[in-house]
N, C-alpha and C. Protein backbone atom coordinates (compact mmCIF):
# COMPACT_ATOMS: atom_id res chain seq x y z
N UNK A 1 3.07 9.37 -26.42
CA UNK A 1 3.74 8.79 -25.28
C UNK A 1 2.97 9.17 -24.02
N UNK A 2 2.66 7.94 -22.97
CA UNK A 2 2.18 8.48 -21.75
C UNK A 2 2.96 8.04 -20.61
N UNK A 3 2.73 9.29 -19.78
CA UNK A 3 3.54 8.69 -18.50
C UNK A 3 2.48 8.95 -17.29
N UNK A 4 2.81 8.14 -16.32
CA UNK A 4 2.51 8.72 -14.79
C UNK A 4 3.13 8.20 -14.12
N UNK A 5 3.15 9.80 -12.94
CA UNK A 5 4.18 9.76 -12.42
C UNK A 5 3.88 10.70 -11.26
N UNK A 6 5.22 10.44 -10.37
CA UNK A 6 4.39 11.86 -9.15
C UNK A 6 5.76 12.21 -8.63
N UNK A 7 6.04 13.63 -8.12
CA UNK A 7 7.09 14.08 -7.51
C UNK A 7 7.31 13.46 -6.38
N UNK A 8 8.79 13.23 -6.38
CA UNK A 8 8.85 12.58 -5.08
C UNK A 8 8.79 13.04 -3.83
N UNK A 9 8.11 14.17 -3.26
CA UNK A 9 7.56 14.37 -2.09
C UNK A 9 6.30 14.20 -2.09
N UNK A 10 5.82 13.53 -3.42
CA UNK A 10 4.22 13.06 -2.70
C UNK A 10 3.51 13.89 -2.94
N UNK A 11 3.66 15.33 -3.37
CA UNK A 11 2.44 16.02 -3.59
C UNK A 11 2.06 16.62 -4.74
N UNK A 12 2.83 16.84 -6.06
CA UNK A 12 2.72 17.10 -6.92
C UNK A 12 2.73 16.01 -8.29
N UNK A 13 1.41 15.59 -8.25
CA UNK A 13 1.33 14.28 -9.40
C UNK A 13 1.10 15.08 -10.75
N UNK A 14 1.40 14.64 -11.75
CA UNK A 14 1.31 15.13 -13.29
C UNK A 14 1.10 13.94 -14.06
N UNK A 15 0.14 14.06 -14.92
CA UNK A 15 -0.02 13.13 -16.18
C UNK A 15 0.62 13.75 -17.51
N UNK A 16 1.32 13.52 -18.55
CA UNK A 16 1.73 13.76 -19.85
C UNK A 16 1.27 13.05 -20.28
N UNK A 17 0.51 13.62 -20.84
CA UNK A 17 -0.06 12.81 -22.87
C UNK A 17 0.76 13.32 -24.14
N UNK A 18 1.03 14.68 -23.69
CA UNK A 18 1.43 15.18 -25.38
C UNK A 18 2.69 14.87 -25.46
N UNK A 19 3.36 14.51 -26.58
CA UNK A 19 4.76 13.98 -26.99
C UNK A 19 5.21 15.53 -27.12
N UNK A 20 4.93 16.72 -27.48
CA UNK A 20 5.33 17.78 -27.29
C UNK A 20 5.82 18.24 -25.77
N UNK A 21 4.82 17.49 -25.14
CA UNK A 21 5.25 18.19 -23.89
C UNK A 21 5.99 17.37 -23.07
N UNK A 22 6.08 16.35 -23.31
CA UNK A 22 7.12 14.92 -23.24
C UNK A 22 8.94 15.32 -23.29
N UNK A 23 8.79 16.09 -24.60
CA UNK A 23 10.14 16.40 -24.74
C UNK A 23 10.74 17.72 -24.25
N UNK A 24 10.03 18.16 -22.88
CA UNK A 24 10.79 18.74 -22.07
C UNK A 24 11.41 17.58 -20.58
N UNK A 25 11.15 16.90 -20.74
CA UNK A 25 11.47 15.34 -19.88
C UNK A 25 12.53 15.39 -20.31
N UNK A 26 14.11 15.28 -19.79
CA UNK A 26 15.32 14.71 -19.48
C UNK A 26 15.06 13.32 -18.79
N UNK A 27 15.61 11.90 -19.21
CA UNK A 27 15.98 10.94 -18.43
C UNK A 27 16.93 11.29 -17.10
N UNK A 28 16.74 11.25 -15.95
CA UNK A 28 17.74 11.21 -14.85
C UNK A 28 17.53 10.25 -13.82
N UNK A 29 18.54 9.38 -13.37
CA UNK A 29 18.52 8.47 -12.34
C UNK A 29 17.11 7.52 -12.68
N UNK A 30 16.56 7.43 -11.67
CA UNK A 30 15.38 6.12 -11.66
C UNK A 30 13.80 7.25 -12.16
N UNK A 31 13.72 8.30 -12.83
CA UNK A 31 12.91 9.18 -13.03
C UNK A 31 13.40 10.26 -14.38
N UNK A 32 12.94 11.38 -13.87
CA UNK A 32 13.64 12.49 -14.94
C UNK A 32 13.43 13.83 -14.58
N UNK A 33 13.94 14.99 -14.94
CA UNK A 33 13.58 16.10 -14.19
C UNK A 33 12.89 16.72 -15.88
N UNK A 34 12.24 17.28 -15.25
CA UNK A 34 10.45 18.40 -15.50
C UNK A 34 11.02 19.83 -15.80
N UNK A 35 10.24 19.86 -16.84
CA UNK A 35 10.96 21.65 -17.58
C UNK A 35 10.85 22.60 -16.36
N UNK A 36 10.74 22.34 -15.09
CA UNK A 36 10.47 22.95 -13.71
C UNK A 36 11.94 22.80 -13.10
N UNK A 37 12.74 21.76 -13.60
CA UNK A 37 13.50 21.54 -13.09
C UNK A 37 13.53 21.07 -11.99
N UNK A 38 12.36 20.42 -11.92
CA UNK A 38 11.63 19.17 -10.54
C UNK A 38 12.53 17.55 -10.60
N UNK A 39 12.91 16.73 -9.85
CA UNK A 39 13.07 15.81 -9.73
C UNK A 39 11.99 14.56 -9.88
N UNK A 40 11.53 13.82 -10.73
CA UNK A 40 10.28 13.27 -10.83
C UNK A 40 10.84 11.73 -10.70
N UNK A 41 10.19 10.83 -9.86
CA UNK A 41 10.68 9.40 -9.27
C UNK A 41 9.01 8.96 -10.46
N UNK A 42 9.40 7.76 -11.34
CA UNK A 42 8.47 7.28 -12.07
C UNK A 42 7.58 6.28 -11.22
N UNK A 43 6.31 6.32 -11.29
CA UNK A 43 5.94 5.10 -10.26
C UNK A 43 6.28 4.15 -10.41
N UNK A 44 6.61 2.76 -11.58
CA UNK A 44 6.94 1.67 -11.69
C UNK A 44 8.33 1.71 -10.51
N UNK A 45 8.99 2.67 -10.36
CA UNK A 45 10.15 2.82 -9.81
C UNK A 45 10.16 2.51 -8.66
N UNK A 46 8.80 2.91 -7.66
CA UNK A 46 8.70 3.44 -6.43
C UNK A 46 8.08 1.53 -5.65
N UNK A 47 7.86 0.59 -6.96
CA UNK A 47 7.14 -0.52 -6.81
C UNK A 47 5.92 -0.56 -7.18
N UNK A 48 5.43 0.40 -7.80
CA UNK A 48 4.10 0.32 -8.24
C UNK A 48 3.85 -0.36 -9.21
N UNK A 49 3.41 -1.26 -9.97
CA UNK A 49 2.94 -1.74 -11.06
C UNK A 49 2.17 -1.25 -11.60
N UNK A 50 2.41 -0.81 -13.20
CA UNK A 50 1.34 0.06 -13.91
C UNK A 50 -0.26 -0.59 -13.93
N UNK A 51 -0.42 -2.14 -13.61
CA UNK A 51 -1.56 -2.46 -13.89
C UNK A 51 -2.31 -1.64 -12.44
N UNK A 52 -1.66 -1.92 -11.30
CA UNK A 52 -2.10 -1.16 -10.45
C UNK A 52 -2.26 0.21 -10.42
N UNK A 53 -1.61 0.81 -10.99
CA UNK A 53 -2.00 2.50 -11.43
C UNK A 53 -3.23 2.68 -11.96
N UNK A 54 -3.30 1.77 -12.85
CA UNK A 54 -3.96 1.64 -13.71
C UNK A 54 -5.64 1.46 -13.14
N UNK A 55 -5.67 0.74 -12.10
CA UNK A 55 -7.15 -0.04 -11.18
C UNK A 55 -7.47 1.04 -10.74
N UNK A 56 -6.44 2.15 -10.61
CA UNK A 56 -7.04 3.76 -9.37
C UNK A 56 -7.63 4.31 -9.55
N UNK A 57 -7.94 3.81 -11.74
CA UNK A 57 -8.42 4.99 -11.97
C UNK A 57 -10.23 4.93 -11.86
N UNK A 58 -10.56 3.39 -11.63
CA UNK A 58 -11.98 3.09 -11.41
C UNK A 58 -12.42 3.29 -9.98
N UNK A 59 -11.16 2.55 -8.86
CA UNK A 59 -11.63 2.59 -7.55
C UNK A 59 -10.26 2.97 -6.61
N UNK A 60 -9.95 3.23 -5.38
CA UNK A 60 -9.49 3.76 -4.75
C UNK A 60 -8.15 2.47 -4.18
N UNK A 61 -7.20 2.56 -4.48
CA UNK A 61 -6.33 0.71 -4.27
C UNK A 61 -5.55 1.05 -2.94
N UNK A 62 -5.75 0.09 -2.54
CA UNK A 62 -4.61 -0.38 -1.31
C UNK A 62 -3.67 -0.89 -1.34
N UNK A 63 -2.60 -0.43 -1.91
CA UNK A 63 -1.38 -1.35 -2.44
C UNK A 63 -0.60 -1.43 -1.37
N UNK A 64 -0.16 -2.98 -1.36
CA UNK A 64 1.09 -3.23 -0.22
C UNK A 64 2.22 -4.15 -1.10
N UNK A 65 3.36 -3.30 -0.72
CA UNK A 65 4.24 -4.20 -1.38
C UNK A 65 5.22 -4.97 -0.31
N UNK A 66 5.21 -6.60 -0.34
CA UNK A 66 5.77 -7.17 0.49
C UNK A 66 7.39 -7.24 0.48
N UNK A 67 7.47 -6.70 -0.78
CA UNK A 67 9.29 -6.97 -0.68
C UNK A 67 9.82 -5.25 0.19
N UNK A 68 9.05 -4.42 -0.08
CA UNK A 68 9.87 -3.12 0.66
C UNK A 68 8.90 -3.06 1.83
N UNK A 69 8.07 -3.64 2.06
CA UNK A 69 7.18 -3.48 3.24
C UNK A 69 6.77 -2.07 3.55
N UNK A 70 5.73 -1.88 2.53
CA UNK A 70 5.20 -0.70 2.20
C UNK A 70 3.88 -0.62 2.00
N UNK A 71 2.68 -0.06 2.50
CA UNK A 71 1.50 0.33 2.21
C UNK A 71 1.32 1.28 1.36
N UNK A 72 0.84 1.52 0.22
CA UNK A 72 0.62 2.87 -0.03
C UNK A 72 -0.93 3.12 -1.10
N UNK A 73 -1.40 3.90 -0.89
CA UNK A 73 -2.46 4.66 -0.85
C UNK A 73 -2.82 5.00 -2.13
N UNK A 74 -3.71 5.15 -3.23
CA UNK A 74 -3.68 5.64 -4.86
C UNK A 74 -4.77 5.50 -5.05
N UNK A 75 -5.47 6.91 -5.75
CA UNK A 75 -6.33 7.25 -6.46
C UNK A 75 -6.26 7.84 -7.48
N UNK A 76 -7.07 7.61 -8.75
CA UNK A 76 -6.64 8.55 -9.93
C UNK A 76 -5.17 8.52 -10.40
N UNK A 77 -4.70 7.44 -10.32
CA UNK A 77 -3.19 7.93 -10.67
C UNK A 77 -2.40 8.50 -9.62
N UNK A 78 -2.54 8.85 -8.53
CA UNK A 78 -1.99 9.64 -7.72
C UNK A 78 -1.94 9.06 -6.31
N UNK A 79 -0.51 8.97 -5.52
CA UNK A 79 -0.14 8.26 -4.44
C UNK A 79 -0.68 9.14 -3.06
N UNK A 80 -1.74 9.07 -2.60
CA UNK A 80 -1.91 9.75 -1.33
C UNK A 80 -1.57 9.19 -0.15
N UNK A 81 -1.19 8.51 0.23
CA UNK A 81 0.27 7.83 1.21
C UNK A 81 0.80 6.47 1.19
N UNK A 82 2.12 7.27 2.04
CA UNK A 82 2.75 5.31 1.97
C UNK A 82 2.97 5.78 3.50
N UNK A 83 3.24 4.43 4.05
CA UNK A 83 3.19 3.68 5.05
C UNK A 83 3.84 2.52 5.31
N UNK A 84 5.20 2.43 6.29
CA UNK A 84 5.61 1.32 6.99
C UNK A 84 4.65 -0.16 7.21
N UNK A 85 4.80 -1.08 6.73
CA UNK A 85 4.18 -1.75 7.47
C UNK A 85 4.95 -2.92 7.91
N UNK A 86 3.95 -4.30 8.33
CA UNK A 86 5.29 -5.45 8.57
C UNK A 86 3.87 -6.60 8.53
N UNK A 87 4.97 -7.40 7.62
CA UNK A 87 3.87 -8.55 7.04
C UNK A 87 4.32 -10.12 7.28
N UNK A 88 4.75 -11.35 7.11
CA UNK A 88 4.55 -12.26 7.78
C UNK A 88 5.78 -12.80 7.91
N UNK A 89 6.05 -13.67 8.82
CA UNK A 89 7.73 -13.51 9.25
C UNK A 89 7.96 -15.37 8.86
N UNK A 90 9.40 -15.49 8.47
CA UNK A 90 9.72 -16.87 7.55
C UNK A 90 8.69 -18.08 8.64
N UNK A 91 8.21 -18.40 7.88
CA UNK A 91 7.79 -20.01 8.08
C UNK A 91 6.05 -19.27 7.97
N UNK A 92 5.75 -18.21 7.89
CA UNK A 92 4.27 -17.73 7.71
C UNK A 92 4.25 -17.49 6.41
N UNK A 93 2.70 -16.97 6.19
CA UNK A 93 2.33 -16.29 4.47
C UNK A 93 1.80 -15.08 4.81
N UNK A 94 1.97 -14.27 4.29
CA UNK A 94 1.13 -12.96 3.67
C UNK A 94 0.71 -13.35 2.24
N UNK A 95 -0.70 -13.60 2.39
CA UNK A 95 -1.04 -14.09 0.72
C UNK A 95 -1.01 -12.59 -0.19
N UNK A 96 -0.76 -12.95 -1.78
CA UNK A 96 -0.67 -11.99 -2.68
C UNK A 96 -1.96 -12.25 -3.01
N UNK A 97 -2.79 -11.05 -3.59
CA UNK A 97 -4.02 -11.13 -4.06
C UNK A 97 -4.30 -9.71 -4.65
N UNK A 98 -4.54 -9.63 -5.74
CA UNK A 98 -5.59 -8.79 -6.27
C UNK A 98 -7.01 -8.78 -5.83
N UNK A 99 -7.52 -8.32 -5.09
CA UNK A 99 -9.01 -8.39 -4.07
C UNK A 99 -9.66 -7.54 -3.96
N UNK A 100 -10.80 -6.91 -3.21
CA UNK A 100 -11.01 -5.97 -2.90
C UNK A 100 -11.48 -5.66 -1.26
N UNK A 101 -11.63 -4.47 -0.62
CA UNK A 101 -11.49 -4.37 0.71
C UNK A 101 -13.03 -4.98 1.24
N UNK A 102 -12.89 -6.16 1.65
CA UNK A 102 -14.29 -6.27 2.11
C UNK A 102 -15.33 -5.62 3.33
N UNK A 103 -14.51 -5.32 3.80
CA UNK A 103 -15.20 -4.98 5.58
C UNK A 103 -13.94 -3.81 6.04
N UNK A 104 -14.30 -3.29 7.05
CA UNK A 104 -13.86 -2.07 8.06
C UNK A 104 -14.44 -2.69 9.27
N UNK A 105 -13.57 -2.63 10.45
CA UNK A 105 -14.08 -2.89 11.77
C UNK A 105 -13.27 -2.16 12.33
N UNK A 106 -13.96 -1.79 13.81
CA UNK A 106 -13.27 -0.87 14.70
C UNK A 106 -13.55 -1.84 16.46
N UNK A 107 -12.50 -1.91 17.02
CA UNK A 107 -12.01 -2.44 18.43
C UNK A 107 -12.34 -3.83 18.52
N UNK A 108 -12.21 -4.69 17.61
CA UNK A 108 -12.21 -6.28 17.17
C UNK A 108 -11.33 -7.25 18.44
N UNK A 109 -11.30 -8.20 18.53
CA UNK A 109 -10.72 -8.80 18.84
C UNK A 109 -10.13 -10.24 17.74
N UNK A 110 -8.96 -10.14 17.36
CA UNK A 110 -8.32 -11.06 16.13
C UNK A 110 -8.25 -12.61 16.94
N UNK A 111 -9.03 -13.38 16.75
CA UNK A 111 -8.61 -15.14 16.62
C UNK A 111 -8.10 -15.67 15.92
N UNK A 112 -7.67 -16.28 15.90
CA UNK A 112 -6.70 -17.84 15.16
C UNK A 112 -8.02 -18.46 15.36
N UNK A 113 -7.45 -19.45 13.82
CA UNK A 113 -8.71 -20.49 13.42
C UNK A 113 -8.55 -21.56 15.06
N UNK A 114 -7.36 -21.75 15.83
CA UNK A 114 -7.56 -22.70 16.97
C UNK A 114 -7.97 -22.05 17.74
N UNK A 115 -8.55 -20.60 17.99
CA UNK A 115 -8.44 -19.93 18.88
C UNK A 115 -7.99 -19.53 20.43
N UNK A 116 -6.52 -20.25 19.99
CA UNK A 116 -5.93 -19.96 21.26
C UNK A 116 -4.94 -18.37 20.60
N UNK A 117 -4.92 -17.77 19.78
CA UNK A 117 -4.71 -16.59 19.14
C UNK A 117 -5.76 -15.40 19.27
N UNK A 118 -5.84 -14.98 20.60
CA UNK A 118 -6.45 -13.61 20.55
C UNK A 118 -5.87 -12.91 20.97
N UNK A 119 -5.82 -11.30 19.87
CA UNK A 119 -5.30 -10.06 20.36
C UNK A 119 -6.40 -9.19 19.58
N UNK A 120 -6.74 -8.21 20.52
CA UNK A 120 -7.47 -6.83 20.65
C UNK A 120 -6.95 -5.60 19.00
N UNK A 121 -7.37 -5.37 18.78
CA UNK A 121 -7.54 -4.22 17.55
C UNK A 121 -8.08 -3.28 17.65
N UNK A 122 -7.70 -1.81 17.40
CA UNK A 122 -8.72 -0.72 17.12
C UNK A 122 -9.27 -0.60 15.55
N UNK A 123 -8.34 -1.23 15.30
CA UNK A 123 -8.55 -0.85 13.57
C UNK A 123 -8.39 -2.20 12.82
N UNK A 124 -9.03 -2.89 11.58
CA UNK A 124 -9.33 -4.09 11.07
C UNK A 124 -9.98 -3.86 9.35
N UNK A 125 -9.29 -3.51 8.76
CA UNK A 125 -9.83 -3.78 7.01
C UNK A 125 -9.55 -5.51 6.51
N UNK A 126 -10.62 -6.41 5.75
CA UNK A 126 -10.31 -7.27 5.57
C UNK A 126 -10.53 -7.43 3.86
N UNK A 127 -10.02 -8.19 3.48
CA UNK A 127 -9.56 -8.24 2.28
C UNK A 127 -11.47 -9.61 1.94
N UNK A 128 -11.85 -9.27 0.58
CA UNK A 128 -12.90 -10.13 -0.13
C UNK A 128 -12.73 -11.16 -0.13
N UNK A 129 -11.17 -11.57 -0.39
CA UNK A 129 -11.21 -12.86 -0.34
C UNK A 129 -10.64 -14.36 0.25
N UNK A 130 -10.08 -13.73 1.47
CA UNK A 130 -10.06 -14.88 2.74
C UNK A 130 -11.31 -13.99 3.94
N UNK A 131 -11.70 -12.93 3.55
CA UNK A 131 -12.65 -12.74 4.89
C UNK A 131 -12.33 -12.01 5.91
N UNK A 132 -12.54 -12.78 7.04
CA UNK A 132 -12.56 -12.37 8.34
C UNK A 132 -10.68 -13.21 9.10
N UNK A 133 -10.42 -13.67 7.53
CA UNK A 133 -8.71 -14.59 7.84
C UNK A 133 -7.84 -13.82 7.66
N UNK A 134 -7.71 -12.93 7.22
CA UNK A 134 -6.83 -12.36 6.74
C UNK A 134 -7.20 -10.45 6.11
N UNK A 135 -6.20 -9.73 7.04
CA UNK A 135 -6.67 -8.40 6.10
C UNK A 135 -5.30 -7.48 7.06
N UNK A 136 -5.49 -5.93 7.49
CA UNK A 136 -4.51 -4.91 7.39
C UNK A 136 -5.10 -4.43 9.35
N UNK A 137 -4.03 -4.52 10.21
CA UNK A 137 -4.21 -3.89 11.53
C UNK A 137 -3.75 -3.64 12.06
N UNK A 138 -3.80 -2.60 13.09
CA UNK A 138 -2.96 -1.88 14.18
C UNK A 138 -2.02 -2.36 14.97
N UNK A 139 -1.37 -2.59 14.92
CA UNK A 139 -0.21 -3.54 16.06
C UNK A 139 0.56 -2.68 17.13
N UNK A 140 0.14 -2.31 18.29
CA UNK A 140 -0.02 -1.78 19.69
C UNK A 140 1.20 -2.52 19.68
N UNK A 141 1.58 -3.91 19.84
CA UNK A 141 2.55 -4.39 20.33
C UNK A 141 4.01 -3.98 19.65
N UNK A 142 3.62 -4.19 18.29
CA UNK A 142 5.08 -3.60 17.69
C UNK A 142 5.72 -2.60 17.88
N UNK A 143 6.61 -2.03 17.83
CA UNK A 143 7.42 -1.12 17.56
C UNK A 143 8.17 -0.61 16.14
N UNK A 144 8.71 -1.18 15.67
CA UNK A 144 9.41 -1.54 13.96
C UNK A 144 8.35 -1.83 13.30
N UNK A 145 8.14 -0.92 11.70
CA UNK A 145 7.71 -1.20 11.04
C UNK A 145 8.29 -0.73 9.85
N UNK A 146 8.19 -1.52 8.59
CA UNK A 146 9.21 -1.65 7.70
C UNK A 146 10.43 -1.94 7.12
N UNK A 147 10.72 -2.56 8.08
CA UNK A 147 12.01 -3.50 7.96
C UNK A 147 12.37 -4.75 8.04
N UNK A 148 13.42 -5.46 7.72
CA UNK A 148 13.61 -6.52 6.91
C UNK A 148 13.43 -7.15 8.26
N UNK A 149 13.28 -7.17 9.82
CA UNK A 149 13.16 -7.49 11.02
C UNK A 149 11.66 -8.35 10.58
N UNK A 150 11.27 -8.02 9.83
CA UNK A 150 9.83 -9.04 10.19
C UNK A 150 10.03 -10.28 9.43
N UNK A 151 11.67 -10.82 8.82
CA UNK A 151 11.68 -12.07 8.86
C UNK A 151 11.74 -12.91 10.26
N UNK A 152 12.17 -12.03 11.19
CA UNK A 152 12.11 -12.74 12.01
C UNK A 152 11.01 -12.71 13.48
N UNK A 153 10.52 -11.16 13.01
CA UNK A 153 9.83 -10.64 14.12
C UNK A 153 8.86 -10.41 13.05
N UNK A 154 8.06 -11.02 12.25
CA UNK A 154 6.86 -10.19 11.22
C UNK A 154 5.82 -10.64 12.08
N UNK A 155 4.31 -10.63 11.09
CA UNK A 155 3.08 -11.42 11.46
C UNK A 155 3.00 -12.77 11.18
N UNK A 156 1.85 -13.33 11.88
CA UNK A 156 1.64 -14.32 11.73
C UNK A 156 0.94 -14.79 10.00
N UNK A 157 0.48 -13.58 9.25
CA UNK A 157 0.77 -13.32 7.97
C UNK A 157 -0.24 -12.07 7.73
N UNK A 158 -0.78 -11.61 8.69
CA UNK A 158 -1.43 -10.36 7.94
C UNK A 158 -0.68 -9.23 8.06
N UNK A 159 -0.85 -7.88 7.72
CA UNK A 159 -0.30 -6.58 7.12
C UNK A 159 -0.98 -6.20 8.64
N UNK A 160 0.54 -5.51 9.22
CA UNK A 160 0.58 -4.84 10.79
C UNK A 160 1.19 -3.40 10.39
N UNK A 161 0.13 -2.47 11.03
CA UNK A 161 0.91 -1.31 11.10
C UNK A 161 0.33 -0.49 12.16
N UNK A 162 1.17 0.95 11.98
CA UNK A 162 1.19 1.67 13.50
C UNK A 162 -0.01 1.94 13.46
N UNK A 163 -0.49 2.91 14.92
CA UNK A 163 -1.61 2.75 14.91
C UNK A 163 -2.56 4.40 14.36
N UNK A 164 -1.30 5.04 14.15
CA UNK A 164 -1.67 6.37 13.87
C UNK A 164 -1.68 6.35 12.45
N UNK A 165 -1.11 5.27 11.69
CA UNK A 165 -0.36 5.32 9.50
C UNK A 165 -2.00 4.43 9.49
N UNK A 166 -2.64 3.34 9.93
CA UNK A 166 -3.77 3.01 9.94
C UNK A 166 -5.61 3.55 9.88
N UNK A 167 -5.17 4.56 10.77
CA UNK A 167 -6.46 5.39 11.06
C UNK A 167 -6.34 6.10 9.78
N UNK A 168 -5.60 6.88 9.00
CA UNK A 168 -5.74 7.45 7.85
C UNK A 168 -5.56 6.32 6.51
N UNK A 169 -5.78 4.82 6.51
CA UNK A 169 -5.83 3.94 6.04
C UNK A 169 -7.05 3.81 5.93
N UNK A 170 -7.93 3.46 7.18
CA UNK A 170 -9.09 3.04 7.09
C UNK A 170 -9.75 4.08 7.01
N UNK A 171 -9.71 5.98 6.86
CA UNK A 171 -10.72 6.80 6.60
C UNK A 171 -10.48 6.66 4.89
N UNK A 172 -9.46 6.44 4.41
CA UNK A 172 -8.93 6.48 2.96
C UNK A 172 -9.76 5.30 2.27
N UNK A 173 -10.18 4.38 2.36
CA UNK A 173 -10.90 3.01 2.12
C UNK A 173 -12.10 2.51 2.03
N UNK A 174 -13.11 2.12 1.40
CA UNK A 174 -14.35 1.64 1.96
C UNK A 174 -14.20 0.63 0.86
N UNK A 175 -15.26 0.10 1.04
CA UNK A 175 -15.38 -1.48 0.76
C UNK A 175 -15.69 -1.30 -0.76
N UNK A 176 -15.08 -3.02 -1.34
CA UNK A 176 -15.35 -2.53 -3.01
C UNK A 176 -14.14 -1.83 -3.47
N UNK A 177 -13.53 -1.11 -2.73
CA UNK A 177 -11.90 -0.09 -3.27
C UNK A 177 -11.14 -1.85 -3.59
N UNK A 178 -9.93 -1.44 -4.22
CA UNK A 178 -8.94 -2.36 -4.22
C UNK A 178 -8.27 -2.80 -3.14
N UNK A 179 -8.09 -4.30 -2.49
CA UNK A 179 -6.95 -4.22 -1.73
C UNK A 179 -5.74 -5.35 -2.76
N UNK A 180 -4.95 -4.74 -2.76
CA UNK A 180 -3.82 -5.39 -3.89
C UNK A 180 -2.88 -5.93 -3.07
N UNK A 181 -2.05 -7.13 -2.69
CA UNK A 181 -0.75 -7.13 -1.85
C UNK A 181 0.38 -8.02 -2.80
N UNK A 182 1.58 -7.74 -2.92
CA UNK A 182 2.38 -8.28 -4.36
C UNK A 182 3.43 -8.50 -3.73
């Protein structure tokens, strides 16, 4: 039997392989508690998809999940942050894509294909496969991030976040890593 999984404060990840050591695992709530008597939240739980666990273990993934409006961070099996974010508000898209991070830019200025859409950026990761259309940035203007408010207040469809949960986004990232959004 295998599991992975990580404590739910984020800092103590564990892999089990052995079915011996398996059966100190109690089932509890959405996880199970650890012959430590630790509380353990399973990742599928947290929104992770095992195939995505699974990609961390070659390259470094950027997972965003659009239904809890969540960024979060994984290598090796292991969640090194999540992050608020806010993604495209009704009548827009945030496309889903399995991709990878194409580019990093720093103090950009974002256009619309009509370019009557410019706003300023410190921070800019773009996804392989819309380009320079679509990818993850700092939003100075917002305030709220992570909440169900960006049906009405979201993006125009890319992944907005603060500007301080970003900067440890884009040192966490280089190009070729995964960017995943589901």
């Amino acid at each position: 039997m295998k599991f992975r999984n990580f404590w739910i404060g984020l800092t103590l990840v564990g892999l089990i392989q052995s079915p011996a050591l398996a059966s100190w695992y109690k089932p509890y709530k959405d996880g199970y508690i650890n012959e430590h008597n630790q509380y353990i939240v399973t990742m599928p739980k947290l929104g992770i998809p095992q195939d995505v666990i699974d990609k961390s273990y070659s390259k470094r993934v950027l997972f965003v999940n659009k239904k809890d409006q969540r960024l979060r961070l994984i290598s090796q099996g292991k969640v090194y942050g999540e992050f608020y974010v806010t993604t495209a508000r009704s009548g827009q898209t945030t496309i889903s894509c399995d991709c990878k991070v194409g580019g990093k830019f720093r103090n950009i200025v974002l256009r619309g294909i009509s370019r009557s859409y410019a706003k300023p950026v410190s921070y800019w990761i773009e996804t392989t496969k819309y380009s320079y259309l679509f990818g993850v940035h700092d939003a100075s203007w917002r305030k709220n991030f992570g909440t169900h408010r960006f049906l009405e207040d979201g993006s125009l469809g890319c992944i907005n976040m603060h500007l301080k949960d970003i900067i440890t986004v884009y040192n966490f990232v280089s190009p070729g890593d995964w960017f995943i959004i589901r």
